[in-house]
N, C-alpha and C. Protein backbone atom coordinates (compact mmCIF):
# COMPACT_ATOMS: atom_id res chain seq x y z
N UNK A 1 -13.24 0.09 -5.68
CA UNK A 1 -11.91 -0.46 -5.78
C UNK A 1 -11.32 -0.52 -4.36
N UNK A 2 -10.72 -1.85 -4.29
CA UNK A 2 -10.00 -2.04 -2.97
C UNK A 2 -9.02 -1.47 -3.08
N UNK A 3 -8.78 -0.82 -1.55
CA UNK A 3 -6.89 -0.51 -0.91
C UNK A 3 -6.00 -1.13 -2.09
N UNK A 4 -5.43 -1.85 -1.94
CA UNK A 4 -4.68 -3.10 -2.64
C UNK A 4 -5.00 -2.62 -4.04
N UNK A 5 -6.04 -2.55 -4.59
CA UNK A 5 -6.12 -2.31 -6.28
C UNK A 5 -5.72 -1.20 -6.41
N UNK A 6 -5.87 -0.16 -5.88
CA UNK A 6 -5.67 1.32 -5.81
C UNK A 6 -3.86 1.62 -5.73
N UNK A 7 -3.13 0.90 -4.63
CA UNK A 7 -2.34 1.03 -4.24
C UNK A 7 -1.20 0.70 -5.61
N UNK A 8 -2.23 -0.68 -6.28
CA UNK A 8 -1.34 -1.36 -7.58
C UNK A 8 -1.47 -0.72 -8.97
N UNK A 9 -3.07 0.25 -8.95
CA UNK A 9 -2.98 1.48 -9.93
C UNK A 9 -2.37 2.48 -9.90
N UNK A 10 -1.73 3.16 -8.72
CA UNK A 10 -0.90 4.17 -8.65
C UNK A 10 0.64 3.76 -9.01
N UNK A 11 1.04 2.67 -8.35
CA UNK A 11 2.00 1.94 -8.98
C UNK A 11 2.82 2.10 -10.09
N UNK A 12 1.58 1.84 -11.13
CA UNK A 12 1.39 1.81 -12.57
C UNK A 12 1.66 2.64 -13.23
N UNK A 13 0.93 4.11 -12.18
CA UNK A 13 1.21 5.47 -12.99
C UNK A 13 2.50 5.92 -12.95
N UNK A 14 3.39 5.15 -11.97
CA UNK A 14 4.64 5.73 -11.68
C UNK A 14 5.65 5.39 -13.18
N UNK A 15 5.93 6.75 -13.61
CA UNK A 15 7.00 7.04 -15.07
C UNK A 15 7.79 6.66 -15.25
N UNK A 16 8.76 5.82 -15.82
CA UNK A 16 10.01 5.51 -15.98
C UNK A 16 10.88 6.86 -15.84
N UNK A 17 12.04 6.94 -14.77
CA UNK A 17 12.74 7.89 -14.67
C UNK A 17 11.98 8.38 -13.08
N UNK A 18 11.43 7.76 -12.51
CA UNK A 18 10.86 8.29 -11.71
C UNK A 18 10.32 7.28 -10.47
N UNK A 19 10.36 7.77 -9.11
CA UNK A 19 10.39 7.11 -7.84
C UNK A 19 8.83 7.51 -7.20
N UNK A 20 8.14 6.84 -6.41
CA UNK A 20 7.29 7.32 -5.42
C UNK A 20 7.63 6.91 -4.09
N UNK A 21 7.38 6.92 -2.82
CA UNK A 21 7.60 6.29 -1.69
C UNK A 21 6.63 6.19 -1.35
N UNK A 22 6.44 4.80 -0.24
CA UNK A 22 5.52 3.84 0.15
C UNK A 22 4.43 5.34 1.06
N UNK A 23 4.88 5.77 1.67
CA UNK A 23 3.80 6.76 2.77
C UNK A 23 3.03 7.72 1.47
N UNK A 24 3.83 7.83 0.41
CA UNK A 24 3.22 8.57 -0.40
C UNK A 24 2.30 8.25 -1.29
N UNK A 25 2.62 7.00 -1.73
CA UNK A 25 1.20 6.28 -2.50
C UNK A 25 0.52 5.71 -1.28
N UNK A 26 0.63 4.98 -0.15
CA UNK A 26 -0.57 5.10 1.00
C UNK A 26 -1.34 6.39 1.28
N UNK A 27 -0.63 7.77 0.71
CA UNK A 27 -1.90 8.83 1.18
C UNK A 27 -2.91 9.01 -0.37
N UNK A 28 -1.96 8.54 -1.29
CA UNK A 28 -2.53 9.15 -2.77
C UNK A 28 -3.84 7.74 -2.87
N UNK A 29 -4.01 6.71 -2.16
CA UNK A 29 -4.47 5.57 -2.11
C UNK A 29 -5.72 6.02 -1.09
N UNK A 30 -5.79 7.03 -0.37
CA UNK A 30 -6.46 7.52 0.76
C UNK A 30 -6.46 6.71 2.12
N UNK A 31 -5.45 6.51 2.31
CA UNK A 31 -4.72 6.14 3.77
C UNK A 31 -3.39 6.48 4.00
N UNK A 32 -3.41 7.71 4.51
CA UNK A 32 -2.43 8.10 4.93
C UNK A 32 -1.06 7.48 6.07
N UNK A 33 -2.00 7.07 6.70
CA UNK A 33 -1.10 5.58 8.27
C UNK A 33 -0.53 4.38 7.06
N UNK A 34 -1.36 4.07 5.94
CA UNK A 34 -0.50 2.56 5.45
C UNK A 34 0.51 2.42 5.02
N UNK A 35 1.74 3.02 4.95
CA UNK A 35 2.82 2.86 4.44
C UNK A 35 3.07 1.49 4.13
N UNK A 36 3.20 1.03 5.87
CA UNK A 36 3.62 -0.57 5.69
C UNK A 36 2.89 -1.44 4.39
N UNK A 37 1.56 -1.65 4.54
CA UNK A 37 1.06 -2.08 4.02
C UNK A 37 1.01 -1.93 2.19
N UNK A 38 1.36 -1.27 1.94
CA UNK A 38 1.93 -0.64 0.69
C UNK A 38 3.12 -1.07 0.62
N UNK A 39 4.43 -1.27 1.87
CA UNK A 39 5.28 -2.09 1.23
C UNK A 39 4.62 -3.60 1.32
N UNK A 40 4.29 -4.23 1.99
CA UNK A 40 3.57 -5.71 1.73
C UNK A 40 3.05 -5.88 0.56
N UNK A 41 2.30 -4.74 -0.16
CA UNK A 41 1.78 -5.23 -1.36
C UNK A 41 2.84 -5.00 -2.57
N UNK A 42 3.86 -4.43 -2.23
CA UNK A 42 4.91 -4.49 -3.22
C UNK A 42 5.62 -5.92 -3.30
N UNK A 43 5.96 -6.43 -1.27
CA UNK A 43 6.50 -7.68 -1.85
C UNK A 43 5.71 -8.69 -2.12
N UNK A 44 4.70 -8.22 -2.27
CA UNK A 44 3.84 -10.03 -2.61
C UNK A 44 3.19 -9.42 -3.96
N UNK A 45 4.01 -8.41 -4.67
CA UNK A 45 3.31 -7.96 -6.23
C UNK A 45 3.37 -9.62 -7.13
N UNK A 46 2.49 -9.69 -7.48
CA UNK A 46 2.31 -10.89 -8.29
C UNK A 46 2.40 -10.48 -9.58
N UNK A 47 2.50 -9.14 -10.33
CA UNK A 47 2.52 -8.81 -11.26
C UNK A 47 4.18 -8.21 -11.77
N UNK A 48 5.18 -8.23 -10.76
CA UNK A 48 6.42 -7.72 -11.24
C UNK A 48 7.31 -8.18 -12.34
N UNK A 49 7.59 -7.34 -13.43
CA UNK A 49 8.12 -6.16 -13.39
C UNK A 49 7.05 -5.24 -13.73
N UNK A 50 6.07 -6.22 -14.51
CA UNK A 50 5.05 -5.19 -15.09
C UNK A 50 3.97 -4.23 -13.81
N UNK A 51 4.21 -4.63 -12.93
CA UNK A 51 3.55 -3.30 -11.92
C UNK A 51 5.04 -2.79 -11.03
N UNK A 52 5.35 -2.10 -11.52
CA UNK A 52 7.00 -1.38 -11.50
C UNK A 52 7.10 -1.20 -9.82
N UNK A 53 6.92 -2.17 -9.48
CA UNK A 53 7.73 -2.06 -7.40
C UNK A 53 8.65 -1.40 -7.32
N UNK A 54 9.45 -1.78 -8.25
CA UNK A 54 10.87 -1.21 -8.11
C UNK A 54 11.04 -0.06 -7.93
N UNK A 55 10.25 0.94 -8.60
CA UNK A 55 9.73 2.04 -8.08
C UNK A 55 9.27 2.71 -7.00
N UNK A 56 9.14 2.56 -5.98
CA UNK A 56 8.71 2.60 -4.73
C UNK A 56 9.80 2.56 -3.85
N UNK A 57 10.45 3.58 -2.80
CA UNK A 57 11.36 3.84 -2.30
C UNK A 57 10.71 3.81 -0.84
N UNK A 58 11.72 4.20 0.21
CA UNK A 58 11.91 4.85 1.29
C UNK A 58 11.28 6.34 1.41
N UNK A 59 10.97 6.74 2.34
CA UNK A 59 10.97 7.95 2.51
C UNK A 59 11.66 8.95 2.64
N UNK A 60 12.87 8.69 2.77
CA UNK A 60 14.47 8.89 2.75
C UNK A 60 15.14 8.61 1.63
N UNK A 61 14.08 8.15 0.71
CA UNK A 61 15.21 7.57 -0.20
C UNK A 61 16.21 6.47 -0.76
N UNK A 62 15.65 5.63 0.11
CA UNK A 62 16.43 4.26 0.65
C UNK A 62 15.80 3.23 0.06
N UNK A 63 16.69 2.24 -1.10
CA UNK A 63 16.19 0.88 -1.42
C UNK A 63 15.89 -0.01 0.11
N UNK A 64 14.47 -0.10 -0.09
CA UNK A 64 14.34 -1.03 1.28
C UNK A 64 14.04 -2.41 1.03
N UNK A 65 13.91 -2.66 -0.67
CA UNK A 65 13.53 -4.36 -0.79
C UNK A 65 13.11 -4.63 -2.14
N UNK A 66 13.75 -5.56 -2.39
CA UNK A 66 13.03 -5.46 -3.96
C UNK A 66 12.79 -7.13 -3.89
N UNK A 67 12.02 -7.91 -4.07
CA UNK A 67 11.22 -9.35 -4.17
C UNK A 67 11.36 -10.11 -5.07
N UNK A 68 12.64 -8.99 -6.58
CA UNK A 68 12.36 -9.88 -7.66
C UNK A 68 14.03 -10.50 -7.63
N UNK A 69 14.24 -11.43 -8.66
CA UNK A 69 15.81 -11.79 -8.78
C UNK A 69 16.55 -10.78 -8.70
N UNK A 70 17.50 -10.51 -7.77
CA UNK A 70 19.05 -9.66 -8.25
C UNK A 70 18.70 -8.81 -6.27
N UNK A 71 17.30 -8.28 -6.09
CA UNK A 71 17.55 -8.10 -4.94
C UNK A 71 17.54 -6.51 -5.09
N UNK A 72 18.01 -5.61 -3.66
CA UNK A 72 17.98 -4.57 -3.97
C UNK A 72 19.11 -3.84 -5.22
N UNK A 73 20.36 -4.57 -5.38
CA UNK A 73 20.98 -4.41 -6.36
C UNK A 73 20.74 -4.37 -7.55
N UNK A 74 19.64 -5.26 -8.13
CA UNK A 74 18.98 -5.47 -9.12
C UNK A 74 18.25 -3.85 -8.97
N UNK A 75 17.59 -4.07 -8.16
CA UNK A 75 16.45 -2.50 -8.11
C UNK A 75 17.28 -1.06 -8.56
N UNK A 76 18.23 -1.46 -7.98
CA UNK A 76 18.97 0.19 -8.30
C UNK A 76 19.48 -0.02 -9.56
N UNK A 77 19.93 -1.44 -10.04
CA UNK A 77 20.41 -1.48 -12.03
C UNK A 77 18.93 -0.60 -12.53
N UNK A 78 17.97 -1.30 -12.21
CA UNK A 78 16.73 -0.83 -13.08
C UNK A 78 16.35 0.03 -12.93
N UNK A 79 16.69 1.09 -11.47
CA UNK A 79 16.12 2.34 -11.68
C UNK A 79 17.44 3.17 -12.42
N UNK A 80 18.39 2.99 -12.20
CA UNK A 80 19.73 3.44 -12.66
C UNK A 80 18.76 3.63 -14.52
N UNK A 81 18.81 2.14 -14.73
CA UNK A 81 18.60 2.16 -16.15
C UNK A 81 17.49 3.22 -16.61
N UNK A 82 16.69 3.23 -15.99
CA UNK A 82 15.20 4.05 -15.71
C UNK A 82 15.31 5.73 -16.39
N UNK A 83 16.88 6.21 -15.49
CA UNK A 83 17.15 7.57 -15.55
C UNK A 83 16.85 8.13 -14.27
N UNK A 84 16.60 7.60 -12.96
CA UNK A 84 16.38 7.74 -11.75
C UNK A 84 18.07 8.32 -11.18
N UNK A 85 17.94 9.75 -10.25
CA UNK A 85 19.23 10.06 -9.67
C UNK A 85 19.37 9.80 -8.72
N UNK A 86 20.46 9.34 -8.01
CA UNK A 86 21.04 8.97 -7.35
C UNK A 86 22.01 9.82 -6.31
N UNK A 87 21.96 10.00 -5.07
CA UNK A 87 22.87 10.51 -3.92
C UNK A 87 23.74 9.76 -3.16
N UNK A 88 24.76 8.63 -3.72
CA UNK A 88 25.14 8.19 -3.04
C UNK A 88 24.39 6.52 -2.99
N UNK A 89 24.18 6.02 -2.06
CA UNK A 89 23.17 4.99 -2.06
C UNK A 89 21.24 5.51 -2.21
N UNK A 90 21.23 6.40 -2.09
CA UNK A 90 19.84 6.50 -1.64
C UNK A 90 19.25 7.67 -3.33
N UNK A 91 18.07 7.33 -3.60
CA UNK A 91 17.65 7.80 -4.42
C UNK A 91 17.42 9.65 -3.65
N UNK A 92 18.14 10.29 -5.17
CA UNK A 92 18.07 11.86 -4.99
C UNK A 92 16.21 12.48 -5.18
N UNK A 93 15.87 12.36 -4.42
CA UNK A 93 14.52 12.58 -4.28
C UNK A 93 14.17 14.24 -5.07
N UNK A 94 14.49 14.78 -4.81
CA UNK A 94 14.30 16.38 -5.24
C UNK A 94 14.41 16.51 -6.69
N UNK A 95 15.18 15.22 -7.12
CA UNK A 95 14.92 15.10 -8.65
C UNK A 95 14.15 13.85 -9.40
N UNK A 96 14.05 13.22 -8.43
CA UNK A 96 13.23 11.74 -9.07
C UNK A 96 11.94 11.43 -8.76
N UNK A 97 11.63 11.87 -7.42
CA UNK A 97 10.25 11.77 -6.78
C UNK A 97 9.31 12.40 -8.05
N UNK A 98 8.19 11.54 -8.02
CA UNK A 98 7.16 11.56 -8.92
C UNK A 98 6.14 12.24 -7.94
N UNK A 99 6.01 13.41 -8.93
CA UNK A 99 4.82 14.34 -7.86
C UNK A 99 3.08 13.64 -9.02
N UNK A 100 2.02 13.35 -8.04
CA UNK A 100 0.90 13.15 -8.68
C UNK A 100 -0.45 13.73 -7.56
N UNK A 101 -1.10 14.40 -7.81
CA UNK A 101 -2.37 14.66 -6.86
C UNK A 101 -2.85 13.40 -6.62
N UNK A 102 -3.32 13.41 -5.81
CA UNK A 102 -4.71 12.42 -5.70
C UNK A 102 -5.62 11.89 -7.07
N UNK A 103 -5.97 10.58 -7.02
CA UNK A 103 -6.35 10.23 -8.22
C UNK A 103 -7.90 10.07 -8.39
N UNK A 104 -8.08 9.98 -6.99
CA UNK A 104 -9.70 9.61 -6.54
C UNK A 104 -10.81 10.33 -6.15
């Protein structure tokens, strides 16, 4: 399985009610350096909503882009809707971050 497929199966596993960030599925993907590239494959997901981008944060916590209609505004309705917490603008990580080992 390619980078890219891996990156769009972890994706997948991410729970409703629940966030991962881009550096964090690049290490669970076994590349730790790809962050970026993990966001690229979020915005060119050809499968959204059904491979949940929206899911995928900042490392901080921070809506950094969402690709589908509505924008990052849209992203935070749907994680809002999700059950995802919130600090203000930036997702409350200490309660939403989706913890998963390595899958591979």
């Amino acid at each position: 399985m390619n980078f890219k497929d891996k990156v769009y199966k972890i994706c997948w596993s991410i729970p409703r009610g629940k966030v991962a960030t881009y550096g964090q599925i690049a290490k669970l993907a076994g590349k730790p350096k790809a962050a970026r590239a993990v966001g690229y494959f979020m915005r060119i997901n050809p499968d959204a909503p059904d491979t949940p981008c929206h899911r995928v944060v900042a490392s901080d916590g921070s809506l950094t882009g969402y690709s589908g209609a509505g924008g990052i505004k849209k992203k935070r309705q749907m994680l809002i809707k999700e059950g995802v917490k919130f600090k203000g603008v930036k997702v409350a990580l200490n309660n939403s971050q989706y913890i998963q080992k390595n899958i591979w």
